[in-house]
Protein backbone atom coordinates (compact mmCIF):
# COMPACT_ATOMS: atom_id res chain seq x y z
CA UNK A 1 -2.58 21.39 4.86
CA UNK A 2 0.34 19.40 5.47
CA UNK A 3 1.92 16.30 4.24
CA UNK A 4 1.07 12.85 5.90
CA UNK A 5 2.69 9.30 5.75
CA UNK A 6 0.98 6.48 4.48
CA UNK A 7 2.48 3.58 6.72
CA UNK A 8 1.82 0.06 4.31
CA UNK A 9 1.87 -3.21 6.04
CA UNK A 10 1.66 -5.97 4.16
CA UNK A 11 1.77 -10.01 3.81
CA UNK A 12 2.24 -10.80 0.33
CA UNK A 13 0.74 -14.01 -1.29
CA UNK A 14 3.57 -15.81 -2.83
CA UNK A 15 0.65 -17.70 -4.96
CA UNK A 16 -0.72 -14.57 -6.48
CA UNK A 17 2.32 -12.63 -8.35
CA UNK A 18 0.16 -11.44 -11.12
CA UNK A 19 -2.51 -10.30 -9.00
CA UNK A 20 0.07 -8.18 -6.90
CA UNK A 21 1.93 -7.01 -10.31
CA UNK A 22 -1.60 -5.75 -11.18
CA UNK A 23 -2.36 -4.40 -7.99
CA UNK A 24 0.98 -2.54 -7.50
CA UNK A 25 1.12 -1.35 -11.11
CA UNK A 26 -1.96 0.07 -10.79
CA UNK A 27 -2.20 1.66 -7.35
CA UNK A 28 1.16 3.41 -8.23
CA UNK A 29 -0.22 5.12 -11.05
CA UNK A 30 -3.16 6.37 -8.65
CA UNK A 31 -0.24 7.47 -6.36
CA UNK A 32 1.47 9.60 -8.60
CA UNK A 33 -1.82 11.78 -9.89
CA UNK A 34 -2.03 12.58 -6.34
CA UNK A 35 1.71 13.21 -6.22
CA UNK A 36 2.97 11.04 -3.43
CA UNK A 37 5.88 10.34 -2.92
CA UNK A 38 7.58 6.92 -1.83
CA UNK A 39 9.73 7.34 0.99
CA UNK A 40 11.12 3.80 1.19
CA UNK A 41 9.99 -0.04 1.09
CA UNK A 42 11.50 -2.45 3.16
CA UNK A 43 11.72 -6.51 2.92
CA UNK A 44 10.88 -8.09 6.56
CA UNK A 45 12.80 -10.77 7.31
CA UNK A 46 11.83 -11.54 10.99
CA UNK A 47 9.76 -9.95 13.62
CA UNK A 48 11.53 -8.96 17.29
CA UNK A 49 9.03 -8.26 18.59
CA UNK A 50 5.55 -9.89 18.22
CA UNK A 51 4.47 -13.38 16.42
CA UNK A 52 3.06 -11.56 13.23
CA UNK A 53 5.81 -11.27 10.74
CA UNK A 54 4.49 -9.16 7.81
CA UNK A 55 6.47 -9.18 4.40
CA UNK A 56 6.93 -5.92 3.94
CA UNK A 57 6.30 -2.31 4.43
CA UNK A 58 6.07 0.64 2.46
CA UNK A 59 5.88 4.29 3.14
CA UNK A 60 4.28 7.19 0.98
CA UNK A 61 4.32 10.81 1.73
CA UNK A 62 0.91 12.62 0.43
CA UNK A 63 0.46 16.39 0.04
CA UNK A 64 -2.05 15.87 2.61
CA UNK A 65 -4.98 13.34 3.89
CA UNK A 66 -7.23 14.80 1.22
CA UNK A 67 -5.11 13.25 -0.96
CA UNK A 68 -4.83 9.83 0.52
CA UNK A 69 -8.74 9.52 0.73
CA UNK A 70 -9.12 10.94 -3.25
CA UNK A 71 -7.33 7.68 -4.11
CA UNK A 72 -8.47 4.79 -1.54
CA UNK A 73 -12.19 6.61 -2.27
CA UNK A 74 -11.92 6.84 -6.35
CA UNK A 75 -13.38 4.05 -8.50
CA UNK A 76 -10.21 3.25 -10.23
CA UNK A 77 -9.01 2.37 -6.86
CA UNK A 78 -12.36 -0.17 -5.98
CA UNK A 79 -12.11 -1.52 -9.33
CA UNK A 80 -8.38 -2.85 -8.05
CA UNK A 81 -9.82 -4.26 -4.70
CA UNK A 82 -10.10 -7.95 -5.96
CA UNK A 83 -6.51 -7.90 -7.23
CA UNK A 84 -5.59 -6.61 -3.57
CA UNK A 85 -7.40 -9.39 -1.97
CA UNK A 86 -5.80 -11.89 -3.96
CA UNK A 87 -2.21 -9.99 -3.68
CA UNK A 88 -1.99 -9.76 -0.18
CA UNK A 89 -2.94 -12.12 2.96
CA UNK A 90 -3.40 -9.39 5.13
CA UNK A 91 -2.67 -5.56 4.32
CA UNK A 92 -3.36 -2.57 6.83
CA UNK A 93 -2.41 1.03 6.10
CA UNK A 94 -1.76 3.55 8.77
CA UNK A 95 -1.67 7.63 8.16
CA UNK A 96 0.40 9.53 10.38
């Protein structure tokens, strides 16, 4: 089994700060009992290429993909789902 990226792309909703303090709080703690590992997070400022201009992305090395599933799959994780809807405008996460 080896490790995988999770690629994070994200449009943050400026009107929902609690809701993404919640959400990030939260899903980091899920993170870590998998032990992933963030590899960086980076402020957009403007696209080059492309109209869609996301806010930011994050990347997260897992162990493996087992590991990515145990945490989008657990209940913990659903139970955060309306904060994430709230948090973000749009969010899409990409393993590689």
């Amino acid at each position: 089994m080896s490790k995988v990226n999770l690629i994070i792309v994200a449009k943050i909703n400026p009107k929902e700060s609690e809701a993404l303090t919640h959400y990030l709080g939260n899903v980091g703690k899920l993170f870590e009992q998998v032990k992933a590992k963030p590899v960086g997070r980076y402020q957009i400022s403007e696209a080059s290429i492309g109209e869609y201009t996301p806010s930011a992305v994050t990347v997260v090395e897992f162990p493996n993909k087992e590991a990515v599933n145990e945490v989008f799959d657990s209940e913990a994780y659903k139970e955060l789902l309306p904060y994430r809807e709230k948090a973000f405008t749009k969010l899409e996460a990409y393993i590689s």
